[in-house]
C-alpha atoms as a PDB file:
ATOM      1  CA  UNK A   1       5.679 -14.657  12.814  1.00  0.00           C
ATOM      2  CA  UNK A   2       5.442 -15.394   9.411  1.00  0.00           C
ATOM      3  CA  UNK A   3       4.679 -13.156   6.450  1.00  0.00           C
ATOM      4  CA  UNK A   4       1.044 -14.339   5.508  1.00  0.00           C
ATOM      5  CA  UNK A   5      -0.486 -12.191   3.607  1.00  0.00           C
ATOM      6  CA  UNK A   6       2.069  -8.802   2.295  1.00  0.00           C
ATOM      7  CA  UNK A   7      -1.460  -6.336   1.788  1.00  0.00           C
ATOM      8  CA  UNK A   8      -2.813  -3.153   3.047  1.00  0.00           C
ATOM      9  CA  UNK A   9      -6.304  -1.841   2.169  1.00  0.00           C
ATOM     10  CA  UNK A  10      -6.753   2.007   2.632  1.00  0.00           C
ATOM     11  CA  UNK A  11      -9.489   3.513   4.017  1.00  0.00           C
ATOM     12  CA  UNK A  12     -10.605   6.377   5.594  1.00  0.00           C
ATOM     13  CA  UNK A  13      -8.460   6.347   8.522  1.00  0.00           C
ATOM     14  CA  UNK A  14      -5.278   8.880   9.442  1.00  0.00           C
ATOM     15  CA  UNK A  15      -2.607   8.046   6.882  1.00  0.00           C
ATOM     16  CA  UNK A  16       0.171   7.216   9.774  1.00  0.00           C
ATOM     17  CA  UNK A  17      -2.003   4.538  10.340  1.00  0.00           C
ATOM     18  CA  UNK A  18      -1.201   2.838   6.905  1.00  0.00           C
ATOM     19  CA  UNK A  19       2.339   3.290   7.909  1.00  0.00           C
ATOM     20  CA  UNK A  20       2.018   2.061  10.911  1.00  0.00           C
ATOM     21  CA  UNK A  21       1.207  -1.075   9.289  1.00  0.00           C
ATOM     22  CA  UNK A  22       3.564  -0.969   6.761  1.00  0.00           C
ATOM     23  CA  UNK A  23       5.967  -1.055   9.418  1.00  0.00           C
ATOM     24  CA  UNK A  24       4.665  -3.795  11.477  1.00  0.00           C
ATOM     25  CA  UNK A  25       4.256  -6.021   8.415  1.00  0.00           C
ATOM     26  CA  UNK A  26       8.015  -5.743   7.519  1.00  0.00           C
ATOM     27  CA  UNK A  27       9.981  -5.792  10.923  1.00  0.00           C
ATOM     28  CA  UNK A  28       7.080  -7.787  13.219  1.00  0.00           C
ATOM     29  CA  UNK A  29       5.839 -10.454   9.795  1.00  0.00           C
ATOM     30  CA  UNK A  30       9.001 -10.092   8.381  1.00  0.00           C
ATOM     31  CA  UNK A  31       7.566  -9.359   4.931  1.00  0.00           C
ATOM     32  CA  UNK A  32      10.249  -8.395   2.279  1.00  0.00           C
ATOM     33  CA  UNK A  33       7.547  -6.320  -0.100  1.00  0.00           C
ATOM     34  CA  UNK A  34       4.430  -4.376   0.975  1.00  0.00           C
ATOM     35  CA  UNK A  35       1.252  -3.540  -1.428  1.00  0.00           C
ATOM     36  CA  UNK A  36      -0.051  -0.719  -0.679  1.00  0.00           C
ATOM     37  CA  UNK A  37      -4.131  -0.917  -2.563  1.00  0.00           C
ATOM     38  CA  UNK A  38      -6.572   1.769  -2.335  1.00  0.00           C
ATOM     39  CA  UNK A  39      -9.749   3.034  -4.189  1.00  0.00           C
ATOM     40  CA  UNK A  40     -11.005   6.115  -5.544  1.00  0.00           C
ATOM     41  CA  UNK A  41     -10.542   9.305  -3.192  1.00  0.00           C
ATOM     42  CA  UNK A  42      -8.783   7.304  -0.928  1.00  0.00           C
ATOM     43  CA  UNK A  43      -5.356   6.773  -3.570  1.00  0.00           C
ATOM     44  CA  UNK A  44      -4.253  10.127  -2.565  1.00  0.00           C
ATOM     45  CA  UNK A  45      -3.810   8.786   1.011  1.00  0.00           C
ATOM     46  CA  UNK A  46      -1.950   5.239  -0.532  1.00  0.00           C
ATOM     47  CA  UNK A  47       0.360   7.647  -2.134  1.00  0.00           C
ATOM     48  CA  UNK A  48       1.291   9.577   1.291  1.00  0.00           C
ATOM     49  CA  UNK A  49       1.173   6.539   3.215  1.00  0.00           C
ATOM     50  CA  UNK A  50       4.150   5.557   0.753  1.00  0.00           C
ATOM     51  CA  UNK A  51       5.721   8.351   0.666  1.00  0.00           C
ATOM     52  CA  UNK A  52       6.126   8.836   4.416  1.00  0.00           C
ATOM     53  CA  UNK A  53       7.153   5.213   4.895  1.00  0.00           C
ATOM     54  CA  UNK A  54       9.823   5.485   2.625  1.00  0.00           C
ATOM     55  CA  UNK A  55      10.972   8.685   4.448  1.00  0.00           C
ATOM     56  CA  UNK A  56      10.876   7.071   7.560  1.00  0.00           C
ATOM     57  CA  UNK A  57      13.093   3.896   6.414  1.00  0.00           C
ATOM     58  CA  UNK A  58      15.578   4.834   3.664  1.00  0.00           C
ATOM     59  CA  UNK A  59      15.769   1.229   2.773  1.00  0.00           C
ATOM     60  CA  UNK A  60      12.461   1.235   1.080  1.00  0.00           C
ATOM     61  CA  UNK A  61      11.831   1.777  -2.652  1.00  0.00           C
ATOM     62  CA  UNK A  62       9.106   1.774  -4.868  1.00  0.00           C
ATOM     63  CA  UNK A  63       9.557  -1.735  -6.620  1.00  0.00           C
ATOM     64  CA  UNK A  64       5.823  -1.572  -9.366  1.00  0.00           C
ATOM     65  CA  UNK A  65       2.936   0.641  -9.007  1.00  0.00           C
ATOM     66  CA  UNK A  66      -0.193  -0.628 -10.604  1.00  0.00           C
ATOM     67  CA  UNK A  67      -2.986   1.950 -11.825  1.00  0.00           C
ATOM     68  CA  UNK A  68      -6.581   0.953 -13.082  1.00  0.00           C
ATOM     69  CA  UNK A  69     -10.331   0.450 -12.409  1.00  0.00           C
ATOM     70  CA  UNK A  70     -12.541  -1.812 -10.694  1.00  0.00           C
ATOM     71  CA  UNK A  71     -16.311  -1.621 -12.167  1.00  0.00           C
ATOM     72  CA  UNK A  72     -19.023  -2.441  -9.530  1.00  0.00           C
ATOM     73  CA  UNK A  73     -22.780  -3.158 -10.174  1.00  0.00           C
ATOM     74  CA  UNK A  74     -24.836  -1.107  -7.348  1.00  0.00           C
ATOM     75  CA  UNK A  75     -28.194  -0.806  -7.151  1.00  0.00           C
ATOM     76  CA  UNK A  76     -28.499  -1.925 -10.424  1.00  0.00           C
ATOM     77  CA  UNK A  77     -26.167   0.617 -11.908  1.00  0.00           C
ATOM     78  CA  UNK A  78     -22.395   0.002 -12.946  1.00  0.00           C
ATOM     79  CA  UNK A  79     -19.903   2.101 -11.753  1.00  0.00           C
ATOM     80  CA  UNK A  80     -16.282   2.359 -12.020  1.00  0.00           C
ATOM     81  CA  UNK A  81     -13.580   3.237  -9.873  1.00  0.00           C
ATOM     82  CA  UNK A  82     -10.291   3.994  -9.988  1.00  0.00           C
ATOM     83  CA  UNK A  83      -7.999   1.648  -8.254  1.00  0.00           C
ATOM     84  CA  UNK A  84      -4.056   1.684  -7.415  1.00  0.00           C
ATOM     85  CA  UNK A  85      -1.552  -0.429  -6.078  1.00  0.00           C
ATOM     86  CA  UNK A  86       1.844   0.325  -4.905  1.00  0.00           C
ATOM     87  CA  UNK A  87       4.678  -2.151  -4.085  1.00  0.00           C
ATOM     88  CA  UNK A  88       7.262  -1.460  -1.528  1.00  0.00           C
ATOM     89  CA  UNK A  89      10.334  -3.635  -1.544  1.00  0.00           C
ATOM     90  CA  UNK A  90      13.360  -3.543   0.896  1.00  0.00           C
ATOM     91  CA  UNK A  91      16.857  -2.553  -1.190  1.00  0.00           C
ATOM     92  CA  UNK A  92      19.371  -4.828  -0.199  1.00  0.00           C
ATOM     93  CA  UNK A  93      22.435  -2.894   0.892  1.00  0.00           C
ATOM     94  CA  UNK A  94      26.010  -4.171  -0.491  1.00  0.00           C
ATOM     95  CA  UNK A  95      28.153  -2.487   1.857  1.00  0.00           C
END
């Protein structure tokens, strides 16, 4: 399978399941970074989704992490949101 698209929105949804997917998209995809994006209260769960990953396979490391915010227009109001994305690269081992 081939590494299409390297993203993972978080939601509202049990963190393992994030990591889940990181998971899948680097050993099933074959994906050599992951971004990790998330808005608002849900960057707390980006940030243990990454975490755990990385405790789960050593070989991972935090390659950029990318704060901001996003401003929407709803119902006729703007609003603005913090935003954060977190890369996750594969170290390459020199043995």
């Amino acid at each position: 399978m081939q590494c299409s698209d390297n993203a993972i929105l978080v939601g509202k949804k049990y963190f393992m399941r994030y990591v889940l997917a990181v998971l899948f998209k680097l050993f099933v995809e074959h994906c050599n970074t992951v971004k990790i994006r998330a808005l608002g209260k849900n960057i707390a769960r980006a940030v243990l989704t990454a975490t755990s990953a990385q405790f789960l396979l050593r070989e991972l490391s935090v390659a950029r992490v990318d704060i901001g915010t996003v401003s929407f227009i709803t119902e006729g109001r703007l609003r603005n949101v913090s935003s954060i994305e977190i890369e996750l690269r594969i170290r390459d081992y020199i043995p």
